[in-house]
Protein backbone atom coordinates (compact mmCIF):
# COMPACT_ATOMS: atom_id res chain seq x y z
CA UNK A 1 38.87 -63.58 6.50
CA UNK A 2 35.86 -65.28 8.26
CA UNK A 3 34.00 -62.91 10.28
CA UNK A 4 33.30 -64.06 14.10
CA UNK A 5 30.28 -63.57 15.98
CA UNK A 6 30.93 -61.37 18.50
CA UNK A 7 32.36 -58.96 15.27
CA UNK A 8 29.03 -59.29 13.85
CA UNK A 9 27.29 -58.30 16.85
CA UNK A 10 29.35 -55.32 17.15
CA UNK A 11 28.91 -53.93 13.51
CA UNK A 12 25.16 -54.69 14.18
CA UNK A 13 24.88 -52.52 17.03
CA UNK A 14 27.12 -50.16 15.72
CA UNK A 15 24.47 -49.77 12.76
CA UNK A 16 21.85 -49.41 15.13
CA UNK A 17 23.41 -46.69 16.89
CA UNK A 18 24.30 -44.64 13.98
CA UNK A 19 20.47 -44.97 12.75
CA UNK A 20 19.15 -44.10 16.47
CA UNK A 21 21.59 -41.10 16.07
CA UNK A 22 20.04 -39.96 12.90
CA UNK A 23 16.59 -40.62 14.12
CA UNK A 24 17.29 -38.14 16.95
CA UNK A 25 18.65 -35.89 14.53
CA UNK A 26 15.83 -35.91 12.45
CA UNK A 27 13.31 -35.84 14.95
CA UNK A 28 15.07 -32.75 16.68
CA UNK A 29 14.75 -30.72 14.13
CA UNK A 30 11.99 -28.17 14.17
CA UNK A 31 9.15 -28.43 11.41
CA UNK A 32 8.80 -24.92 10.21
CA UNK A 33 5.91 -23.08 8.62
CA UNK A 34 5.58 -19.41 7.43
CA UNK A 35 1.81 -18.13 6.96
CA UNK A 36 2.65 -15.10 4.76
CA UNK A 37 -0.96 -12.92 4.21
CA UNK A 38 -1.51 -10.51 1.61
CA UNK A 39 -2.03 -7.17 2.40
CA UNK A 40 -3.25 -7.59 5.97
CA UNK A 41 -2.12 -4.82 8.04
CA UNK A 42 -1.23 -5.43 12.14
CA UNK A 43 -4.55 -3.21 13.25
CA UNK A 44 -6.53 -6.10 11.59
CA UNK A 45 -5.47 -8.87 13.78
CA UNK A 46 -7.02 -8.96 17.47
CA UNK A 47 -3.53 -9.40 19.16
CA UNK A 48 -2.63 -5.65 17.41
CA UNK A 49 -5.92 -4.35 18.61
CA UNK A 50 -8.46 -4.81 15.82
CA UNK A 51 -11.75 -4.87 17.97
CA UNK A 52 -14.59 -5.46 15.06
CA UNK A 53 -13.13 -8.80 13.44
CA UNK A 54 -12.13 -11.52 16.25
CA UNK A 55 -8.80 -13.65 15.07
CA UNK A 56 -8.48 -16.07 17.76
CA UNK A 57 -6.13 -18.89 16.29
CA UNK A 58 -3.84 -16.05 15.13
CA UNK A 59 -4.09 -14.29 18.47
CA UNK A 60 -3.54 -17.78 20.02
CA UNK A 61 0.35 -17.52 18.14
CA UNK A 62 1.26 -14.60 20.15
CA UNK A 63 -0.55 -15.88 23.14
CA UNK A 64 1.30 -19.05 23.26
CA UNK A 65 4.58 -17.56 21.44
CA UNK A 66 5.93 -13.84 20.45
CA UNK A 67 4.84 -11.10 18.92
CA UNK A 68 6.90 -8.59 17.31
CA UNK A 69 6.11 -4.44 17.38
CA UNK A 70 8.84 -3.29 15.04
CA UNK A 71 8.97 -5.68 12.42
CA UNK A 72 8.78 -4.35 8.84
CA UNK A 73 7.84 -5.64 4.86
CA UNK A 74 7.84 -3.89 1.43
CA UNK A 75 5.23 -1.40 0.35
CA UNK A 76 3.55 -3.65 -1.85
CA UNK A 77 3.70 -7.49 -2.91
CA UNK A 78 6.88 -8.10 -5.11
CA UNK A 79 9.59 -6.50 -3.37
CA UNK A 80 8.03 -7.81 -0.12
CA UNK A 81 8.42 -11.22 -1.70
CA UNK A 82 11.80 -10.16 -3.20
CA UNK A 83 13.25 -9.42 0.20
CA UNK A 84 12.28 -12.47 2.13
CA UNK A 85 13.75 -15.15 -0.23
CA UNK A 86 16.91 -13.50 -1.15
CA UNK A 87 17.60 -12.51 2.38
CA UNK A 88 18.21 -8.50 1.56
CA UNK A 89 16.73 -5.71 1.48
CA UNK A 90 14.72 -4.47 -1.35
CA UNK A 91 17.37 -1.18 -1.98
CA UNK A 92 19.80 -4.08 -3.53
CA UNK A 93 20.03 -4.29 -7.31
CA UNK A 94 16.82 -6.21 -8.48
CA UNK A 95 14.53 -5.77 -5.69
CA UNK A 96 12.03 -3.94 -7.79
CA UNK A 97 11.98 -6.21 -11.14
CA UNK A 98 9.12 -7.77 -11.74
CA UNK A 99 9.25 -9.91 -14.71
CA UNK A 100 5.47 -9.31 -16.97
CA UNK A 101 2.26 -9.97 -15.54
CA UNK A 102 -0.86 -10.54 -17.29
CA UNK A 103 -0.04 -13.19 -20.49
CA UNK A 104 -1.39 -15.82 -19.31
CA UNK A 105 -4.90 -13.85 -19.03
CA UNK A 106 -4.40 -12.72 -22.29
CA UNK A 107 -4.04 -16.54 -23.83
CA UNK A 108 -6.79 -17.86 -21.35
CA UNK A 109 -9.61 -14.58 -23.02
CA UNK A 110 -8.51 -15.51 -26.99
CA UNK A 111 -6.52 -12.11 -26.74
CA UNK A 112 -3.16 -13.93 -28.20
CA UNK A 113 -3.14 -17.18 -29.44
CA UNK A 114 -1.03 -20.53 -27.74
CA UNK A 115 1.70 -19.64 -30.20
CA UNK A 116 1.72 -15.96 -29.62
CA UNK A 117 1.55 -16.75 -25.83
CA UNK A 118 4.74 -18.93 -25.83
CA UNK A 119 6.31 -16.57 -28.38
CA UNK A 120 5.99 -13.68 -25.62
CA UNK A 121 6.80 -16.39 -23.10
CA UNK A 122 10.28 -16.94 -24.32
CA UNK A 123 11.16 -13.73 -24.31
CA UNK A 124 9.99 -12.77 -20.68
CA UNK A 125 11.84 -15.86 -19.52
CA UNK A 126 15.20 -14.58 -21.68
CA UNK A 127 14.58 -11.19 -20.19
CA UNK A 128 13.45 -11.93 -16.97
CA UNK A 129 16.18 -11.08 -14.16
CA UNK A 130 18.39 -13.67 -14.36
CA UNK A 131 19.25 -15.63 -11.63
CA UNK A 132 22.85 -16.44 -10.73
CA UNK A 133 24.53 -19.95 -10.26
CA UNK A 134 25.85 -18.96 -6.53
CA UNK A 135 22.43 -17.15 -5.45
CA UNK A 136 20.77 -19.16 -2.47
CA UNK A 137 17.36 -18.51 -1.69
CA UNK A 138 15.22 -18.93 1.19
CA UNK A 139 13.84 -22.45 0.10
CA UNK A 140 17.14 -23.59 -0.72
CA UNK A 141 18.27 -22.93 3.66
CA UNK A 142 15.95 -25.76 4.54
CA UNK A 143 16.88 -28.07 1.60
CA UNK A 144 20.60 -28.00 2.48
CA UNK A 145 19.30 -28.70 5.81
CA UNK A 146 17.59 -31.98 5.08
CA UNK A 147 14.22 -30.52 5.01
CA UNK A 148 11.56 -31.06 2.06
CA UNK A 149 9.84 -27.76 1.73
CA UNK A 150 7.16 -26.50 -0.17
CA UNK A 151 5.33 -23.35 -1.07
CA UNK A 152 1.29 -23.39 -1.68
CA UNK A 153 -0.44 -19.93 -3.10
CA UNK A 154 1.33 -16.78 -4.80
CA UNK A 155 4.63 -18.53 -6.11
CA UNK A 156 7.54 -17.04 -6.77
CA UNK A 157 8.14 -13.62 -6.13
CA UNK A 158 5.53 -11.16 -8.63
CA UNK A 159 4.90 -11.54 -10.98
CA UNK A 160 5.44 -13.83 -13.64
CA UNK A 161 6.57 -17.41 -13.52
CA UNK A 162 6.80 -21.11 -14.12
CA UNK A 163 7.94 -24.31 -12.44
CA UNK A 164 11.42 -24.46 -13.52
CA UNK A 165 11.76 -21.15 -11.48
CA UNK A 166 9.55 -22.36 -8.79
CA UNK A 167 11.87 -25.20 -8.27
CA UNK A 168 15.08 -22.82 -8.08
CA UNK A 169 14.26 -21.15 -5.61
CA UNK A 170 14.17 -23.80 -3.50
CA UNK A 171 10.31 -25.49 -3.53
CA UNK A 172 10.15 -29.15 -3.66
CA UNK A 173 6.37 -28.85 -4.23
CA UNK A 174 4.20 -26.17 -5.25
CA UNK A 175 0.83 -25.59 -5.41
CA UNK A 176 -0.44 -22.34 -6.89
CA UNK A 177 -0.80 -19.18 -9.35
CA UNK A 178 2.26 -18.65 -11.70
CA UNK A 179 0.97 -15.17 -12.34
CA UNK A 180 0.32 -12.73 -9.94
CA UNK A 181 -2.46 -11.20 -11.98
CA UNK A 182 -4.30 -14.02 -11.87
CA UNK A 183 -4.19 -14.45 -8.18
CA UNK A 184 -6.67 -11.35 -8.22
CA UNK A 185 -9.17 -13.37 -8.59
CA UNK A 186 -10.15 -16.57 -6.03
CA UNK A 187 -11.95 -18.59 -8.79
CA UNK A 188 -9.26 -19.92 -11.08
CA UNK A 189 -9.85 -22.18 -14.29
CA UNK A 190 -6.89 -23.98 -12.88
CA UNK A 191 -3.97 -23.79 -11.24
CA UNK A 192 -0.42 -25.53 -11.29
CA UNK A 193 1.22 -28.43 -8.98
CA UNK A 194 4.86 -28.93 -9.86
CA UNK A 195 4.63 -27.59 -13.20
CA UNK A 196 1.12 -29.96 -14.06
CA UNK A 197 -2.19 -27.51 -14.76
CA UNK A 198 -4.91 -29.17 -13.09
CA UNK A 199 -8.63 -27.93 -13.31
CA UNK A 200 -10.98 -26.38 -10.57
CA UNK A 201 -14.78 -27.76 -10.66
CA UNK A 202 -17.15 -24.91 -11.57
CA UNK A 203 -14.60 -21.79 -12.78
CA UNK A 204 -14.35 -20.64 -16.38
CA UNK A 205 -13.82 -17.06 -15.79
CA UNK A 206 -10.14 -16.64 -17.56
CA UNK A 207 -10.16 -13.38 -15.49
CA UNK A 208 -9.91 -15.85 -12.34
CA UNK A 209 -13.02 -14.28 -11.23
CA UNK A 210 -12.53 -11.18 -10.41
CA UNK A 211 -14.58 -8.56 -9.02
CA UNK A 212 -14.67 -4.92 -9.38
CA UNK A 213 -12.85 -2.61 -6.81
CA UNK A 214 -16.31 -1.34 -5.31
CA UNK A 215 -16.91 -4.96 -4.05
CA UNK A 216 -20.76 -5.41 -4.48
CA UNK A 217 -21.10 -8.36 -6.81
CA UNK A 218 -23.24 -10.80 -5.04
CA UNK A 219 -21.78 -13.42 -2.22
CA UNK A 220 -20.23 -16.16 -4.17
CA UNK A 221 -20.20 -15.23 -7.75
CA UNK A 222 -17.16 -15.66 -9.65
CA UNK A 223 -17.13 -19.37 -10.01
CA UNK A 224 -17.56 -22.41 -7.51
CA UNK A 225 -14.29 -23.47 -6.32
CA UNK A 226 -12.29 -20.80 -4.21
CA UNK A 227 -8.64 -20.95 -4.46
CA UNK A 228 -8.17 -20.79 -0.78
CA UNK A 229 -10.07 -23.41 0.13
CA UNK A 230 -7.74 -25.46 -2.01
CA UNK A 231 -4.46 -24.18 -1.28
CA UNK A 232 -5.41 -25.49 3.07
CA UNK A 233 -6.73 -28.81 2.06
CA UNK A 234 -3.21 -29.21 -0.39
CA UNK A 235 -1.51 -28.09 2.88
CA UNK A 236 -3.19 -30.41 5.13
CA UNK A 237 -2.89 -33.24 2.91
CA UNK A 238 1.08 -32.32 2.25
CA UNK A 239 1.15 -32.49 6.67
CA UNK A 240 0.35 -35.58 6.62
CA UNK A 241 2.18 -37.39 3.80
CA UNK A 242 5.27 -36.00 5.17
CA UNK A 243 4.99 -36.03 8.70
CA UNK A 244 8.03 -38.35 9.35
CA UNK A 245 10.26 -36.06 8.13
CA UNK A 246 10.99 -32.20 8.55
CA UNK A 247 9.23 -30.02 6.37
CA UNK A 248 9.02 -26.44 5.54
CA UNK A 249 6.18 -24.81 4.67
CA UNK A 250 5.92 -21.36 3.10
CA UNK A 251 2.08 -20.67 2.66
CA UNK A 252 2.04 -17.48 0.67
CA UNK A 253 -1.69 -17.00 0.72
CA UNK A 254 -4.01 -14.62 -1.38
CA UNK A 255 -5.87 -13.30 1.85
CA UNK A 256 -7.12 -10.74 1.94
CA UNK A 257 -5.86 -8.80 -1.07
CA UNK A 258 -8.97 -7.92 -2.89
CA UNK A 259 -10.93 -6.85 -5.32
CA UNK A 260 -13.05 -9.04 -2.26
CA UNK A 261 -14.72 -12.17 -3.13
CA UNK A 262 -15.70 -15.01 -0.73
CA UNK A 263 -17.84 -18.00 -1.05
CA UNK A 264 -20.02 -17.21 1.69
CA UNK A 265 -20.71 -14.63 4.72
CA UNK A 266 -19.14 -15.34 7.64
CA UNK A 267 -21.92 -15.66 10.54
CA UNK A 268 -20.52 -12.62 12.55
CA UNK A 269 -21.16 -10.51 9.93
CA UNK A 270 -23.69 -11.85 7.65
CA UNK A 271 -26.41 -10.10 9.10
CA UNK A 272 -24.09 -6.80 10.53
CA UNK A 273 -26.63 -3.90 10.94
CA UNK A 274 -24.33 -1.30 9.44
CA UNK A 275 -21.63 -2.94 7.48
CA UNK A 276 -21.81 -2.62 3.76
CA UNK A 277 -21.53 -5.95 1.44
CA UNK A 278 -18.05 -4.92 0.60
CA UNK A 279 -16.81 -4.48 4.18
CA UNK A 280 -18.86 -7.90 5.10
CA UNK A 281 -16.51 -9.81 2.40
CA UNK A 282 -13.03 -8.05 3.54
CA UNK A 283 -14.25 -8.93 7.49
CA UNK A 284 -15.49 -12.87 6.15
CA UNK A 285 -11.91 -12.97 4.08
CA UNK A 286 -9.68 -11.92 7.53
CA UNK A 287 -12.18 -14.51 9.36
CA UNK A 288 -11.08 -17.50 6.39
CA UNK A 289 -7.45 -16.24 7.22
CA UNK A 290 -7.60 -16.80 10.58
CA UNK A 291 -9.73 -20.45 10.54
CA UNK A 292 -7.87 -21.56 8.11
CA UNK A 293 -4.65 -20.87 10.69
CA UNK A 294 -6.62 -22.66 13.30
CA UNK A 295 -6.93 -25.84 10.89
CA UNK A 296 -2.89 -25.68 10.08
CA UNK A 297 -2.59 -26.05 13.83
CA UNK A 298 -5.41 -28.52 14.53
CA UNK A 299 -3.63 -30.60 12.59
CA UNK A 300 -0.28 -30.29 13.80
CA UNK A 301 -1.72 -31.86 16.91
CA UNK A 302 -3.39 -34.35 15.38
CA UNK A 303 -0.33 -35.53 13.30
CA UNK A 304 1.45 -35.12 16.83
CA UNK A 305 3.70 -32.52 15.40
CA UNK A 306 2.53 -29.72 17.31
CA UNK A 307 5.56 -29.53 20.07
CA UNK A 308 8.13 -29.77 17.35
CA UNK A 309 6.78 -27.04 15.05
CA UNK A 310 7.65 -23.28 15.11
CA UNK A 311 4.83 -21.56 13.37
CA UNK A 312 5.45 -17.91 12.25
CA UNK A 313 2.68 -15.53 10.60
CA UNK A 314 3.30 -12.06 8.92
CA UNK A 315 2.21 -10.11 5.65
CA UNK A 316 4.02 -9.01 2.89
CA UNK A 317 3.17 -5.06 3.47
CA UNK A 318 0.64 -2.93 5.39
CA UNK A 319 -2.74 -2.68 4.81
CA UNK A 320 -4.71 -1.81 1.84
CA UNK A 321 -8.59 -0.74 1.63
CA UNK A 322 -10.56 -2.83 -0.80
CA UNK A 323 -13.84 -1.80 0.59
CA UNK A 324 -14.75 1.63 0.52
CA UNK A 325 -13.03 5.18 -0.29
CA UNK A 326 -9.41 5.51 0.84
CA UNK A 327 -8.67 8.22 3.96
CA UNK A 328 -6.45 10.98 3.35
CA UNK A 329 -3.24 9.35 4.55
CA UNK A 330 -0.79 11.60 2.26
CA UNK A 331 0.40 14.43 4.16
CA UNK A 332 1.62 14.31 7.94
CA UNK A 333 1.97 18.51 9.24
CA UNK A 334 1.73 21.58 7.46
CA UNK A 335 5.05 24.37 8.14
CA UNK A 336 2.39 25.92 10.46
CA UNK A 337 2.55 22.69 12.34
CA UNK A 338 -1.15 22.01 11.60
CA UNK A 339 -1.94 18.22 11.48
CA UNK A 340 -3.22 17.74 7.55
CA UNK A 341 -3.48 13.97 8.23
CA UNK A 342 -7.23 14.31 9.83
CA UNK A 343 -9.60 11.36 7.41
CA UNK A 344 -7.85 8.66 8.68
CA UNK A 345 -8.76 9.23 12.46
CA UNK A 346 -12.26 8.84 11.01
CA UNK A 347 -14.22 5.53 11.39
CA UNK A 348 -16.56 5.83 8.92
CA UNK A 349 -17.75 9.09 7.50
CA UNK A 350 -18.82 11.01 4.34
CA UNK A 351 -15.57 11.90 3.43
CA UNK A 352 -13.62 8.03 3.79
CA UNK A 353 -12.37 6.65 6.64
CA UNK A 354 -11.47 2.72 7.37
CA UNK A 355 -14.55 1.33 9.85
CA UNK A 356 -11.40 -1.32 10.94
CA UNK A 357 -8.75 0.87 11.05
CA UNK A 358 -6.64 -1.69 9.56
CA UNK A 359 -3.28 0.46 9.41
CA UNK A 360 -3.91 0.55 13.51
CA UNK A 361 -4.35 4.70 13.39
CA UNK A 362 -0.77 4.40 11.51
CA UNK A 363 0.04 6.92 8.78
CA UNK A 364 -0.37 5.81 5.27
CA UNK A 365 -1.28 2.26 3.38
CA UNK A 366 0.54 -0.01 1.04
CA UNK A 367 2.45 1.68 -1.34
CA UNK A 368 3.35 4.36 1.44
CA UNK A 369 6.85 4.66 3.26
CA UNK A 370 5.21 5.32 6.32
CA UNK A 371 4.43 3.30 9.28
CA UNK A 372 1.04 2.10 7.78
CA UNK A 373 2.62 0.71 4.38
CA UNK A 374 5.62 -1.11 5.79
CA UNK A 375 5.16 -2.07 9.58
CA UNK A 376 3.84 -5.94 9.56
CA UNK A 377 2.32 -7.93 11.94
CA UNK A 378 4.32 -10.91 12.97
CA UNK A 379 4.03 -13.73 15.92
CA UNK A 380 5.87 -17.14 16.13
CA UNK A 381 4.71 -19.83 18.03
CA UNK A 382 7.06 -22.86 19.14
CA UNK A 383 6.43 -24.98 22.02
CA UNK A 384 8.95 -25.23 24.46
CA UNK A 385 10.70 -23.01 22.89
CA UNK A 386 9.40 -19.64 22.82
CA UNK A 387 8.13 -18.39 25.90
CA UNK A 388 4.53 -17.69 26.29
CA UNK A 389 2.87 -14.09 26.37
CA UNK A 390 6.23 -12.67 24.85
CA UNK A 391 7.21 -9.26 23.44
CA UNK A 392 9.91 -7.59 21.18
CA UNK A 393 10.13 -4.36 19.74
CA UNK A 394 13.74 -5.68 18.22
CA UNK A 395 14.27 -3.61 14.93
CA UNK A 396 13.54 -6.46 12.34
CA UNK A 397 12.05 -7.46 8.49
CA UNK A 398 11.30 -9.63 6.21
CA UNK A 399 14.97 -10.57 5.27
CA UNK A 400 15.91 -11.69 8.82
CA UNK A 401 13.33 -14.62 8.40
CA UNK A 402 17.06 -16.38 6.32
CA UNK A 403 19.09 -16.08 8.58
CA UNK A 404 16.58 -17.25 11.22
CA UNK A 405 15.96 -20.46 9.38
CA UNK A 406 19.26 -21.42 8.80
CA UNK A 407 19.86 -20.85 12.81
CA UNK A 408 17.10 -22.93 13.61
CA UNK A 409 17.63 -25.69 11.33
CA UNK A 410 21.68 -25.82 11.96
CA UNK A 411 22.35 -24.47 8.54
CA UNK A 412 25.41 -22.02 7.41
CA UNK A 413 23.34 -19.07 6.50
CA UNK A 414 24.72 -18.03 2.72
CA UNK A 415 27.22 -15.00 3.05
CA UNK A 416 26.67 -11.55 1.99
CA UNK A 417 23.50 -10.93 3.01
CA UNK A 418 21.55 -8.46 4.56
CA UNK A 419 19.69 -10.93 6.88
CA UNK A 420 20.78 -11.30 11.05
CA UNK A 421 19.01 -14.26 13.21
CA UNK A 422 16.92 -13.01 16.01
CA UNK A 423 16.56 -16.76 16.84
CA UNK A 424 18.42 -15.66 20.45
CA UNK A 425 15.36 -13.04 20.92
CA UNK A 426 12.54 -15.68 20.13
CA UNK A 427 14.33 -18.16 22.82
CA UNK A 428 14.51 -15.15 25.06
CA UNK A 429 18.72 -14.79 24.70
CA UNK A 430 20.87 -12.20 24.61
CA UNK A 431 20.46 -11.02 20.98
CA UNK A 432 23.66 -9.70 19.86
CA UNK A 433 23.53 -9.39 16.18
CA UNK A 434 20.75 -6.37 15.28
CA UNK A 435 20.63 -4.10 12.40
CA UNK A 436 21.80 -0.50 13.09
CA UNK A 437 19.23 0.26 10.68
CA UNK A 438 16.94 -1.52 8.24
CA UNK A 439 15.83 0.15 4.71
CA UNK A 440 12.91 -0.24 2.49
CA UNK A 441 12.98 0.90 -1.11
CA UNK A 442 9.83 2.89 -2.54
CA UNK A 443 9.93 3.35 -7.04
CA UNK A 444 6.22 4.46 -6.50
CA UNK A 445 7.77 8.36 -5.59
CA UNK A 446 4.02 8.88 -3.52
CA UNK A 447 4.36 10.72 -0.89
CA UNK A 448 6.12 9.05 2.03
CA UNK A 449 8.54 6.81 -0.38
CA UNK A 450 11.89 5.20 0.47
CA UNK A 451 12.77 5.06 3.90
CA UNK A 452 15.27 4.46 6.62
CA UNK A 453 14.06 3.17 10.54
CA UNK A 454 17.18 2.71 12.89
CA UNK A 455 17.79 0.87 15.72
CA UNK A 456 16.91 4.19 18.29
CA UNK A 457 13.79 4.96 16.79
CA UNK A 458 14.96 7.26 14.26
CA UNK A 459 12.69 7.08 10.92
CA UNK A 460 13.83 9.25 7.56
CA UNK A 461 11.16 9.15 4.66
CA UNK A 462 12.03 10.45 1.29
CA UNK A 463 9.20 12.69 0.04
CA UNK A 464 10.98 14.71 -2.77
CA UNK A 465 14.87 13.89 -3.18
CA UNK A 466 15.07 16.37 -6.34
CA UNK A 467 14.03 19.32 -3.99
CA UNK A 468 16.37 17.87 -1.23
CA UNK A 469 12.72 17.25 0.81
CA UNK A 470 13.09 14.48 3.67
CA UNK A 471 10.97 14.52 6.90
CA UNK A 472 12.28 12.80 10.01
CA UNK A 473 10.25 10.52 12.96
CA UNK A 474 10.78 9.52 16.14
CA UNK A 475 9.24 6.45 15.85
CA UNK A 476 9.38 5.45 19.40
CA UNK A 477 7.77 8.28 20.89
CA UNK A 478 5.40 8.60 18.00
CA UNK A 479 4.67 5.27 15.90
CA UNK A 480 1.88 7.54 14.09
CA UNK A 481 3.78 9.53 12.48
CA UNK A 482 2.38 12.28 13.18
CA UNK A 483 5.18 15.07 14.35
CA UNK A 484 7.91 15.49 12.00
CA UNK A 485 10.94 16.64 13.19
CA UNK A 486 13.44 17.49 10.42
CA UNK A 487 13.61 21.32 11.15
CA UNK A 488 14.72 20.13 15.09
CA UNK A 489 17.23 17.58 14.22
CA UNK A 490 19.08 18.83 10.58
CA UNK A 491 22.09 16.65 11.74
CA UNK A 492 19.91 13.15 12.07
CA UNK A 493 18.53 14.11 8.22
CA UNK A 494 21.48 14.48 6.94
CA UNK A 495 23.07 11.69 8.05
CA UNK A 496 20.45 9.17 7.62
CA UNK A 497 19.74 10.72 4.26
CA UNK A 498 23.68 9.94 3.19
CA UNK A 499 23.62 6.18 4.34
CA UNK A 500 19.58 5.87 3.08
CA UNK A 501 20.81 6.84 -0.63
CA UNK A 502 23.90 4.81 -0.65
CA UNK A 503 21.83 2.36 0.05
CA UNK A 504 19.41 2.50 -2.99
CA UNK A 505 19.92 0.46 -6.36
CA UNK A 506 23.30 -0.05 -4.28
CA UNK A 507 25.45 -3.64 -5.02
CA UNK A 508 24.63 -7.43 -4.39
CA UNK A 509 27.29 -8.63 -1.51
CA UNK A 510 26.03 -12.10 -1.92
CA UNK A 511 27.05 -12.83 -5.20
CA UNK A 512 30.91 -12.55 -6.65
């Protein structure tokens, strides 16, 4: 049958309307990107009260967004890493394996030959936790979405890894270190983007060029091309080629995990009168952190992305001193109700100290159960969105960030996980989902190990569960840590003790 004109005109119009509807669609979706540092604790960012280094585009996040006061990590990188892409908590079955670190070093030196090194390859890749056909990862929220995402820095989740993995957890690109052991250095041979080695000008070091853990190697040595410096101008250059689309970006950078290394001094403390080199190269890392945040968001305006881009920056665990001895952080009170944690309220004496006070005069550092090792900095920025100037102290972690994403981007978040939206608290709503309790896992067995926070302020730390040893915080009345109350509330041990062990090495409910 002959088709008239004014049937024509109607199919063409109603062809234009369905692509104006899926431009509008498109363009309301929110461009997300996750700034995920290294071992930066919340007392090293200005906005958490760090008074020596200045981190102005950071600070300018919270300024212009929210920040977050009870917002919690792992206790060191992997299971940090573990429990923001799968959406649980690291007590879950396979939140502490790591599959091997280190062969790629040993091919690079001469240690094992190319044949030896895929030999060894093969089996770490048969052995390596394997990864079910139903599991949904963080990446894979924003795919499902419509969204082409991307990861640039420490891929993968610790510590061993190549691009077919990359990939299945959800990346479309990647731009980084397979190895985790390798990213403890910043002057590569090479790295990998989507599965291709390429080469970095100037590095030959198979050790990646790192330094020692006393930090006094001189400025710049290592190599000539710093890793960071190429992971922002991959980011920047993956802004602009996909700026007509959405696009997620997790940035899962190597600052400032040490040993420290940095191409140059940063002016504010090149010429510090009583700052030693080390502590000059930690301070000049924070300050690369924090411009290099400034450029993400320089260009976001220039690419006129800016308004429709929610911008969220954390770390993976609390801090960690890479420049000098570490404090006593170990013990909290003595029986006698003597304070035995004493070092760490020192800025910089004979006997250790941290002149930054990076852990923000919290107990403990990374590796540690205690406030210093697990509570993260985190602010999120989105115009028009979030509220200016904002505050929560909302009991949150690392595994929320899922569920979050899938809320913003209009996703089904997967089921069976540990992970609850506090989208509704960043637009300043009524936030009815929250966690009666959140749990971090702790295989180290230091003191101040696997803990339990709940939602009134009620903090359980495992120090010694063969001799039935817990102590107990009140972490609202004393974020330091530093009056434990176990002998005044037996009742809150033991039931936070029950549900914190159930809770350990307990089942996946996300996969069948």
């Amino acid at each position: 049958m002959a088709m008239t004109k004014s049937t024509l005109v109607a199919l063409v119009l109603a062809s234009a309307q369905l692509c104006h509807a899926d431009q509008t669609e498109a363009e309301s979706k929110p461009n997300v990107i996750l700034i995920y540092a290294d071992d930066l604790g919340p007392g090293m960012l200005g906005c958490y009260g760090q008074k020596l280094v200045t981190t102005p585009h950071i600070d300018r996040l919270g300024e212009e967004g929210m920040k977050f006061t009870n917002y919690y990590g792992g206790v060191f990188c992997a299971p940090a890493r573990w429990t923001l892409l799968t959406g649980l908590h690291d007590g879950r079955l396979g939140g502490w394996q790591q599959s091997r670190a280190g062969l790629p070093i040993k091919r690079d030196s001469g240690e094992i030959s190319e044949s030896e090194f895929q030999e060894q390859m093969t089996k770490v890749k048969a052995s390596a936790h394997p990864i079910a056909p139903e599991e949904v990862f963080l990446g894979q929220i924003a795919q499902k979405a419509g969204y082409t995402t991307a990861q640039f820095g420490k891929l993968d989740r610790g510590f061993l890894t190549w691009a077919e993995r990359v990939e299945r957890f959800g990346w479309d690109y990647h731009v980084g270190y397979y190895d985790h052991q390798r990213a403890h250095g910043f002057y590569p041979p090479y790295l990998w983007r989507n599965g291709e080695k390429f080469h970095l000008e100037g590095n030959t070091d198979p050790h990646c060029g790192k330094m020692s853990e006393k930090g006094d190697e001189p400025v710049g040595s290592g190599g000539k091309t710093y890793s960071q410096n190429v992971f922002i101008e991959e980011i920047l250059r993956f802004m602009k080629e996909n700026r007509e689309k959405p696009f997620f970006i997790y940035h899962s950078t190597q600052l400032p995990h040490g040993p420290v290394a940095i191409p140059e001094l940063h002016p504010d403390f090149a010429d510090h009168p009583t700052l030693s080199l080390a502590e000059k190269k930690y301070a000049s890392m924070v300050k690369m952190l924090d411009d290099h945040v400034g450029l993400i968001m320089l260009e976001l305006k220039a690419l006129g992305l800016d308004e429709n881009t929610l911008v969220a920056f954390t770390s993976d665990n609390g801090h960690e001193l890479y420049y000098g001895p570490k404090p006593g952080y170990q013990q909290q009170k003595f029986p006698n109700g003597e304070k035995a944690n004493l070092t760490d309220r020192k800025w910089r004496t004979s006997e250790g100290g941290d002149v930054f006070d990076g852990a923000g005069g919290r107990a403990g550092i990374k590796r540690s159960g205690y406030q210093g090792g697990i509570q993260c900095p985190m602010v999120v920025r989105w115009p028009g969105k979030i509220a200016p100037g904002t505050e929560t102290n909302l009991l949150s972690a690392h595994y929320d960030f899922m569920a979050t994403l899938a809320e913003i981007t209009g996703t089904e978040p997967p089921a069976g996980k540990d992970s609850l939206s506090y989208l509704p608290t960043l637009l300043s709503r009524p936030q009815e989902a929250k966690h009666d309790f959140i749990i971090v896992n702790n295989r180290f067995n230091k003191m101040g190990s696997s803990t339990i926070v709940t939602r009134e302020g009620w903090k359980l730390v495992e120090i010694d569960r063969k001799k039935d040893h817990f102590q107990l915080y009140n972490i609202k009345d004393d974020n330091e840590e530093r009056h434990e109350l176990s002998g005044k509330f037996p009742d809150h041990v033991s039931r936070l003790k029950a549900i914190l062990l159930s809770g350990l090495d307990s089942a996946r409910p996300d996969l069948n």
